[in-house]
PDB file of N, CA and C in Angstrom:
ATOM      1  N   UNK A   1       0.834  -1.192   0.000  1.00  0.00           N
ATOM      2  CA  UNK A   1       0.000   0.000   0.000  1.00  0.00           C
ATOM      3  C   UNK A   1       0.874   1.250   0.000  1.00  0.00           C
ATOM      4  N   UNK A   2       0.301   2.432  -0.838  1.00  0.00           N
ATOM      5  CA  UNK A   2       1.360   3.865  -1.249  1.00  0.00           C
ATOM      6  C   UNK A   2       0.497   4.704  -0.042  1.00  0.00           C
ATOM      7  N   UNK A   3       0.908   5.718   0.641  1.00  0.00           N
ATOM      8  CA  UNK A   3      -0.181   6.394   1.014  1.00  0.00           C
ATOM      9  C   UNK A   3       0.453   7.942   0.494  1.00  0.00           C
ATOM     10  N   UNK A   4      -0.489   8.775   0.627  1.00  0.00           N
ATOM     11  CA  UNK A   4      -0.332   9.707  -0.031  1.00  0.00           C
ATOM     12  C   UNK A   4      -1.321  11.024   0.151  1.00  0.00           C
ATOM     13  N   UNK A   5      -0.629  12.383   0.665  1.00  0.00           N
ATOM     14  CA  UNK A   5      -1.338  13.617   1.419  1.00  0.00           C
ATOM     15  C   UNK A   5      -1.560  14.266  -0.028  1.00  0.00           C
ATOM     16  N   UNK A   6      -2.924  14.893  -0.229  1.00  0.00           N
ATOM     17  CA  UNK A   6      -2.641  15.940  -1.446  1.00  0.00           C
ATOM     18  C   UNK A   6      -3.313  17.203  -0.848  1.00  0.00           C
ATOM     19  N   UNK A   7      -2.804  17.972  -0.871  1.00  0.00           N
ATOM     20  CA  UNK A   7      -3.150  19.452  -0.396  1.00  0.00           C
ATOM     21  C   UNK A   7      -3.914  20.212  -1.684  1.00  0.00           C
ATOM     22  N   UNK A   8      -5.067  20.778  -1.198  1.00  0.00           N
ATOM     23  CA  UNK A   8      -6.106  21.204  -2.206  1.00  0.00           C
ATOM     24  C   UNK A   8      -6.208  22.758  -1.710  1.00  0.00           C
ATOM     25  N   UNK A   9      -6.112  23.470  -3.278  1.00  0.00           N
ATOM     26  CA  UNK A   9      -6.502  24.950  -2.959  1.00  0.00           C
ATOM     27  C   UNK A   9      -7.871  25.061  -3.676  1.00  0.00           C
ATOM     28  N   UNK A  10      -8.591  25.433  -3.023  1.00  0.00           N
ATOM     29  CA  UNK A  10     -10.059  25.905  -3.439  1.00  0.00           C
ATOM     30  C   UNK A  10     -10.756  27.103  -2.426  1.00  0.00           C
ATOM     31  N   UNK A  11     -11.370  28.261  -3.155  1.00  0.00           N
ATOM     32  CA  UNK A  11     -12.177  28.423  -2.563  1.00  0.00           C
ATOM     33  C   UNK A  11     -13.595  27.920  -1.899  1.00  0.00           C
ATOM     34  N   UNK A  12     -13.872  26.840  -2.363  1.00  0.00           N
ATOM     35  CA  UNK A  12     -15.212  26.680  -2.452  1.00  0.00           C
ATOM     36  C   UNK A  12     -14.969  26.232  -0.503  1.00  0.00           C
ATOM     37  N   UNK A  13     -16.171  26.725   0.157  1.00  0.00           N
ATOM     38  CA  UNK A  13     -16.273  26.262   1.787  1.00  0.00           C
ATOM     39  C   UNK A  13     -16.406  24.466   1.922  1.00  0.00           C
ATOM     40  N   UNK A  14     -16.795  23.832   1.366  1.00  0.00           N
ATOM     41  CA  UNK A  14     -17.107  22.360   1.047  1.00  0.00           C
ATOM     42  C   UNK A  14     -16.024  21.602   0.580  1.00  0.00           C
ATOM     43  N   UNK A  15     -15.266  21.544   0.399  1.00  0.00           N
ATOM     44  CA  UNK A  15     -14.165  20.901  -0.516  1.00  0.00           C
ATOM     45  C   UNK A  15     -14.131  19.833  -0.218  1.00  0.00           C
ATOM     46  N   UNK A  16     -13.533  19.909   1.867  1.00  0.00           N
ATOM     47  CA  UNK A  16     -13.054  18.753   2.147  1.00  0.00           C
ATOM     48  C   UNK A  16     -14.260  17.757   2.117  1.00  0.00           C
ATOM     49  N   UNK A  17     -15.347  18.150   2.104  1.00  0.00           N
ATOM     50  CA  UNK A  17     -16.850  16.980   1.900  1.00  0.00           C
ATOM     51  C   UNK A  17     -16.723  16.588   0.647  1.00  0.00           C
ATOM     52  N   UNK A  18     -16.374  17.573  -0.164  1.00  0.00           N
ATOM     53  CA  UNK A  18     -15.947  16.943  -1.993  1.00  0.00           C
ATOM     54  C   UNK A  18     -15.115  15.752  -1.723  1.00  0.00           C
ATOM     55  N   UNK A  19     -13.921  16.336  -1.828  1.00  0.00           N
ATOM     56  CA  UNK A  19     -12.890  15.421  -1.669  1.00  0.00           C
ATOM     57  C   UNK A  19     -12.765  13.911  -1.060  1.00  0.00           C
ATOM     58  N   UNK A  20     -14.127  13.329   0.063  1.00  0.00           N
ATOM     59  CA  UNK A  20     -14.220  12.200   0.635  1.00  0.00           C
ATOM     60  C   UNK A  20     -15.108  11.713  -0.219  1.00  0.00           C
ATOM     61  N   UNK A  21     -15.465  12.123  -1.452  1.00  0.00           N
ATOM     62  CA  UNK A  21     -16.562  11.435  -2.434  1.00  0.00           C
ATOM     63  C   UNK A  21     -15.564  10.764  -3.359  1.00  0.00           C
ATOM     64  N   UNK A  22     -14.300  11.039  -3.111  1.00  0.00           N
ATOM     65  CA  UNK A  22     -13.425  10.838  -4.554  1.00  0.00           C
ATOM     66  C   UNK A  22     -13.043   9.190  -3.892  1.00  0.00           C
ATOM     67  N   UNK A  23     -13.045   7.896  -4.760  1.00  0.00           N
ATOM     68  CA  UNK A  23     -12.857   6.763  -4.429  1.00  0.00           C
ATOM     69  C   UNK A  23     -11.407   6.917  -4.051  1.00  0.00           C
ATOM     70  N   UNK A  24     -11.039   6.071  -3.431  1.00  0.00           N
ATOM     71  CA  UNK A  24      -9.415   6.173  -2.476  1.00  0.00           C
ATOM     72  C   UNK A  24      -8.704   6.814  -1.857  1.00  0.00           C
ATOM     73  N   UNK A  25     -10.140   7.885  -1.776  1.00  0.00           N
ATOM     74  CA  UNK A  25      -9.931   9.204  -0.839  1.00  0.00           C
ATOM     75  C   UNK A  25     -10.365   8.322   0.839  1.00  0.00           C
ATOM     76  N   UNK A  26      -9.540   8.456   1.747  1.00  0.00           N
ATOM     77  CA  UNK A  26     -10.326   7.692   3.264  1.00  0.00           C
ATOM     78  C   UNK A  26     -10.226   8.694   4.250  1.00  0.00           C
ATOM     79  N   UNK A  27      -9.738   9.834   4.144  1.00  0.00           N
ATOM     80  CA  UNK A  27      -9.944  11.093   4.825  1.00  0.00           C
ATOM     81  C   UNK A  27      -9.695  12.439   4.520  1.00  0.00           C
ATOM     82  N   UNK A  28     -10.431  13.226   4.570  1.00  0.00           N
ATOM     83  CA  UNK A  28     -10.499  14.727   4.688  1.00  0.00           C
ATOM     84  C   UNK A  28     -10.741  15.296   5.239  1.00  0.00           C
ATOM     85  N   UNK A  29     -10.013  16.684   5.636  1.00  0.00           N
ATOM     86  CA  UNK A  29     -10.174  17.808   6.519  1.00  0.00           C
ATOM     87  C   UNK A  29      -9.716  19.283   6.217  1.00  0.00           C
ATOM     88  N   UNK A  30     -10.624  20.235   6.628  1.00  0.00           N
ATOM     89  CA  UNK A  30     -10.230  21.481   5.891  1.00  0.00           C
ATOM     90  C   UNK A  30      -9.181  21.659   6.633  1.00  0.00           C
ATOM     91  N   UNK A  31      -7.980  22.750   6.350  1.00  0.00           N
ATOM     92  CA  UNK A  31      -6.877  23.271   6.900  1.00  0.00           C
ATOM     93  C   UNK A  31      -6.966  24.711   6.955  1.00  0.00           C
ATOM     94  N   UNK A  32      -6.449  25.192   7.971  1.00  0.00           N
ATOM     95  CA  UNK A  32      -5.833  26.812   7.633  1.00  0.00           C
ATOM     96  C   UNK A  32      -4.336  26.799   6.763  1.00  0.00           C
ATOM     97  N   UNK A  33      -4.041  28.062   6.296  1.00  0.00           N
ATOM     98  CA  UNK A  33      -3.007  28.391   5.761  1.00  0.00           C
ATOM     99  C   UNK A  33      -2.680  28.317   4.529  1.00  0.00           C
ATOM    100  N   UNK A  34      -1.609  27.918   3.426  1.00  0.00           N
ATOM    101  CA  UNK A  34      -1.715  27.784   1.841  1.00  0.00           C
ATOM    102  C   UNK A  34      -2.675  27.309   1.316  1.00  0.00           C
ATOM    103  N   UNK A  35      -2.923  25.822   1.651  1.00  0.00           N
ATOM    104  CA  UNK A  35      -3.910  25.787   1.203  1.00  0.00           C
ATOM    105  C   UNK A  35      -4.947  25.663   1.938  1.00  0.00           C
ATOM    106  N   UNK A  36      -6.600  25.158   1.423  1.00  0.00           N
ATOM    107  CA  UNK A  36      -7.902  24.887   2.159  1.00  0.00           C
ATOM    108  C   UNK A  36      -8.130  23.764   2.362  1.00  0.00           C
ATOM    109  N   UNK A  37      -7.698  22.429   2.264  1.00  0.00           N
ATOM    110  CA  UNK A  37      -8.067  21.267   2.323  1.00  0.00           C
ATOM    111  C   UNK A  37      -6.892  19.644   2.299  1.00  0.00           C
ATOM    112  N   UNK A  38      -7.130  18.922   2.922  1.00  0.00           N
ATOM    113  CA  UNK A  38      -6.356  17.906   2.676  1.00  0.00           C
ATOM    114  C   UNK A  38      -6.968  16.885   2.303  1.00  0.00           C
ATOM    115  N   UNK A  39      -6.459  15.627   1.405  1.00  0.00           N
ATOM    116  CA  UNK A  39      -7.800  14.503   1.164  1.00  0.00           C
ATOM    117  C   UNK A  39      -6.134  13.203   1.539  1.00  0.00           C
ATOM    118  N   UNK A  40      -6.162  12.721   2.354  1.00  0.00           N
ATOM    119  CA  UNK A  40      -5.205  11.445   2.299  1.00  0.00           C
ATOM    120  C   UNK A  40      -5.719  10.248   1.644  1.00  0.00           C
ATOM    121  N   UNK A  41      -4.818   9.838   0.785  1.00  0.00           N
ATOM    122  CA  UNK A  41      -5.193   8.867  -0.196  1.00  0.00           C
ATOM    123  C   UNK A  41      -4.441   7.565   0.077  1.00  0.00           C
ATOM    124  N   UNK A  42      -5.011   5.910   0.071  1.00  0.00           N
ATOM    125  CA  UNK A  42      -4.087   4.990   0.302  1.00  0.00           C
ATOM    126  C   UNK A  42      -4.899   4.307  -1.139  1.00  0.00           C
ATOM    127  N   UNK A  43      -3.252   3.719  -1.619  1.00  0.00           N
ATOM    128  CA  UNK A  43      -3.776   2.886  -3.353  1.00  0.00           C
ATOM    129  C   UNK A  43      -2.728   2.116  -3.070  1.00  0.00           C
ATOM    130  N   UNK A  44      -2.992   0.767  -4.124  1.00  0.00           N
ATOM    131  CA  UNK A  44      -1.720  -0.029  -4.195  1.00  0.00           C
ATOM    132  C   UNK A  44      -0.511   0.201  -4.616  1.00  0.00           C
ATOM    133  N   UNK A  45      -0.629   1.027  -5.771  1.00  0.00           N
ATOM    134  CA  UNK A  45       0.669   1.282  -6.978  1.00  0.00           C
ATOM    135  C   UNK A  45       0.417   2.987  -6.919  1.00  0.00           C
ATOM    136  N   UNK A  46       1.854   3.512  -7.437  1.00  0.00           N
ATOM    137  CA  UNK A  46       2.143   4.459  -7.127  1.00  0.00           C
ATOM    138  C   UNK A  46       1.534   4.487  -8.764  1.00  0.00           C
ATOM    139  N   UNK A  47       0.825   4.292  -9.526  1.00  0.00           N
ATOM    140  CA  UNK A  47       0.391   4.942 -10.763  1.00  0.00           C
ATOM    141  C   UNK A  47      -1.011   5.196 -10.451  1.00  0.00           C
ATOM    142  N   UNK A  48      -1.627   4.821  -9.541  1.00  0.00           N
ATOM    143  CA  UNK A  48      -2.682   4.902  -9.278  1.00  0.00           C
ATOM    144  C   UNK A  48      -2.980   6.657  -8.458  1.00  0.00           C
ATOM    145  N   UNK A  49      -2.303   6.944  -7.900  1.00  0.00           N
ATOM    146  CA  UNK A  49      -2.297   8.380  -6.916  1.00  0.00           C
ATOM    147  C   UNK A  49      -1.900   9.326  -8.329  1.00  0.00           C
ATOM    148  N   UNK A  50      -1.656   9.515  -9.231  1.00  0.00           N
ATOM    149  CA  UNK A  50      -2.088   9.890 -10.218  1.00  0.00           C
ATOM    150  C   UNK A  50      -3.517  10.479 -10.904  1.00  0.00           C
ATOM    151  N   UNK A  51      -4.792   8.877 -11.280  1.00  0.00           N
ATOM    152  CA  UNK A  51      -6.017   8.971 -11.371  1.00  0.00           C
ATOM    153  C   UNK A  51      -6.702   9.761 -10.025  1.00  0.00           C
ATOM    154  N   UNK A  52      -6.012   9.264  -9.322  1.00  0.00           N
ATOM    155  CA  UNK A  52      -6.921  10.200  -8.143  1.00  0.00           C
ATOM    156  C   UNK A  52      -6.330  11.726  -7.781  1.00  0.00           C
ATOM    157  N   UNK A  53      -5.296  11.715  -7.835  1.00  0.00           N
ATOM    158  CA  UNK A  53      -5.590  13.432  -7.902  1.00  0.00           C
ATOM    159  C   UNK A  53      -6.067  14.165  -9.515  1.00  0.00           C
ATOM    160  N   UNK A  54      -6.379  13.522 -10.489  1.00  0.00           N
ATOM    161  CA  UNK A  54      -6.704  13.903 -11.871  1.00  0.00           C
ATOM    162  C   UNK A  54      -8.364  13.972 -11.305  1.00  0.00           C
ATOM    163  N   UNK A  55      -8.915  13.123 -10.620  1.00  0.00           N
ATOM    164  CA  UNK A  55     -10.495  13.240  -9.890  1.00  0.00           C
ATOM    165  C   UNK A  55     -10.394  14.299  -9.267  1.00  0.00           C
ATOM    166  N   UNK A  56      -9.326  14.487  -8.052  1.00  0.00           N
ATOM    167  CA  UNK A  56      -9.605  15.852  -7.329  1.00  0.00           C
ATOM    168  C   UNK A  56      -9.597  17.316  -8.209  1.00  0.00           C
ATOM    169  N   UNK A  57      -8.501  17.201  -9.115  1.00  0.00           N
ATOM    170  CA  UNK A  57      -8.262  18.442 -10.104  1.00  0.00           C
ATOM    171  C   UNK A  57      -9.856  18.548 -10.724  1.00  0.00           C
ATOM    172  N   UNK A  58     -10.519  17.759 -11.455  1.00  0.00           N
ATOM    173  CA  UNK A  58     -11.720  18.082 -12.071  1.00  0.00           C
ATOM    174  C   UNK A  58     -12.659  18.321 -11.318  1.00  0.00           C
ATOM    175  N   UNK A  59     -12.209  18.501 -10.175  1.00  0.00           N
ATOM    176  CA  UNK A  59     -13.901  18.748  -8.635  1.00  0.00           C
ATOM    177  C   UNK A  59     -13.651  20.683  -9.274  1.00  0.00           C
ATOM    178  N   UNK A  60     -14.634  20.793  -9.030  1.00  0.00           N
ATOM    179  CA  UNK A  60     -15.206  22.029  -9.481  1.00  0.00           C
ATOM    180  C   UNK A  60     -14.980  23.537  -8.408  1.00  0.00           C
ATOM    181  N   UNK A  61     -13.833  24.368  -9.141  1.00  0.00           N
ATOM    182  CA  UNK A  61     -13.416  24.819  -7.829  1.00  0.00           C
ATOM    183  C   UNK A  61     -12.251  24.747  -7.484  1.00  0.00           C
ATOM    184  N   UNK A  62     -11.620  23.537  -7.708  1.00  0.00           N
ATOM    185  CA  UNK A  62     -10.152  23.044  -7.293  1.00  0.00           C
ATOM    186  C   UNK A  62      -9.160  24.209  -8.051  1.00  0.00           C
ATOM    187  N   UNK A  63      -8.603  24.947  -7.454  1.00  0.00           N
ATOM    188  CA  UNK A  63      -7.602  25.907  -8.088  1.00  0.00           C
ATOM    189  C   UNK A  63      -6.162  25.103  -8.461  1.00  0.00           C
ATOM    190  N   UNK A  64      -5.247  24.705  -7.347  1.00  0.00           N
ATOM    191  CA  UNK A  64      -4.494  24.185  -7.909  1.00  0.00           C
ATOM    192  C   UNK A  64      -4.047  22.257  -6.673  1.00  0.00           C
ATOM    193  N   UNK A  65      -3.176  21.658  -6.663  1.00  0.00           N
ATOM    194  CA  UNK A  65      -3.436  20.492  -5.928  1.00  0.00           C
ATOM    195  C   UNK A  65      -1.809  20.191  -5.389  1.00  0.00           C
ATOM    196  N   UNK A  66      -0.986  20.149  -4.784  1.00  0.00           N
ATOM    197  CA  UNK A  66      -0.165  19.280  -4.369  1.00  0.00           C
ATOM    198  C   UNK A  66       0.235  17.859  -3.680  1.00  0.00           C
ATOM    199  N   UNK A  67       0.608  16.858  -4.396  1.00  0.00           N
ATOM    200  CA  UNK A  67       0.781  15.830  -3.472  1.00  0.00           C
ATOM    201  C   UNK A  67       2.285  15.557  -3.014  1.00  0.00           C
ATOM    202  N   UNK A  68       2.015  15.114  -1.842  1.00  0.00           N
ATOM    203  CA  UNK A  68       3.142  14.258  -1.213  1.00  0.00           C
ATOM    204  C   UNK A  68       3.203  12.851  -1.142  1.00  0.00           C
ATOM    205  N   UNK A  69       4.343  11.589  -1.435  1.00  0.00           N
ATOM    206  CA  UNK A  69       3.802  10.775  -1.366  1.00  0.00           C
ATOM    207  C   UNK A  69       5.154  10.013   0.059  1.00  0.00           C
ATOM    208  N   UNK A  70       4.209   9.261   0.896  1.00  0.00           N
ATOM    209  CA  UNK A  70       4.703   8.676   1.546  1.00  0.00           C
ATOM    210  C   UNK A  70       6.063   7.996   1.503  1.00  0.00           C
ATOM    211  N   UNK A  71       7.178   8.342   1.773  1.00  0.00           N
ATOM    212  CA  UNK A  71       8.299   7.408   2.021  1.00  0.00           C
ATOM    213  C   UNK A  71       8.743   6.490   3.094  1.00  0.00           C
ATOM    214  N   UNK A  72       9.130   5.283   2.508  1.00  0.00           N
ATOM    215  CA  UNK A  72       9.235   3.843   3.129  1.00  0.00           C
ATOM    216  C   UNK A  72      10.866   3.782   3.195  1.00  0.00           C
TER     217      UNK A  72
END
């Protein structure tokens, strides 16, 4: 298993409720500071955390996205 933080800039007040709709999304929470939101993602293969932040980018709103991915 990869796990993997992606930091979401959006205005929209809802995001982090967006963001737990996205499949292999298993938690979200809004943040203060750069950005508004976090969605932590766990997938098998590191090609997969890819498709899922390409889901978060098309949520409506999403300005821009950073991920981090877990090191082992």
């Amino acid at each position: 298993m990869v796990k993997a933080i992606v930091l979401v800039k959006s205005p929209k007040k809802l995001i982090a409720a967006r963001l737990k709709r996205i499949n292999l999304v298993y938690e979200s929470f809004p943040v203060s500071g750069q950005f508004d939101a976090v969605a932590v993602i766990q997938v098998e293969n590191l090609g997969q955390i890819k498709d899922v932040t390409t889901s978060i980018q098309k949520i409506n709103g999403v300005e821009r996205t950073e991920t981090m991915v877990e090191v082992q």
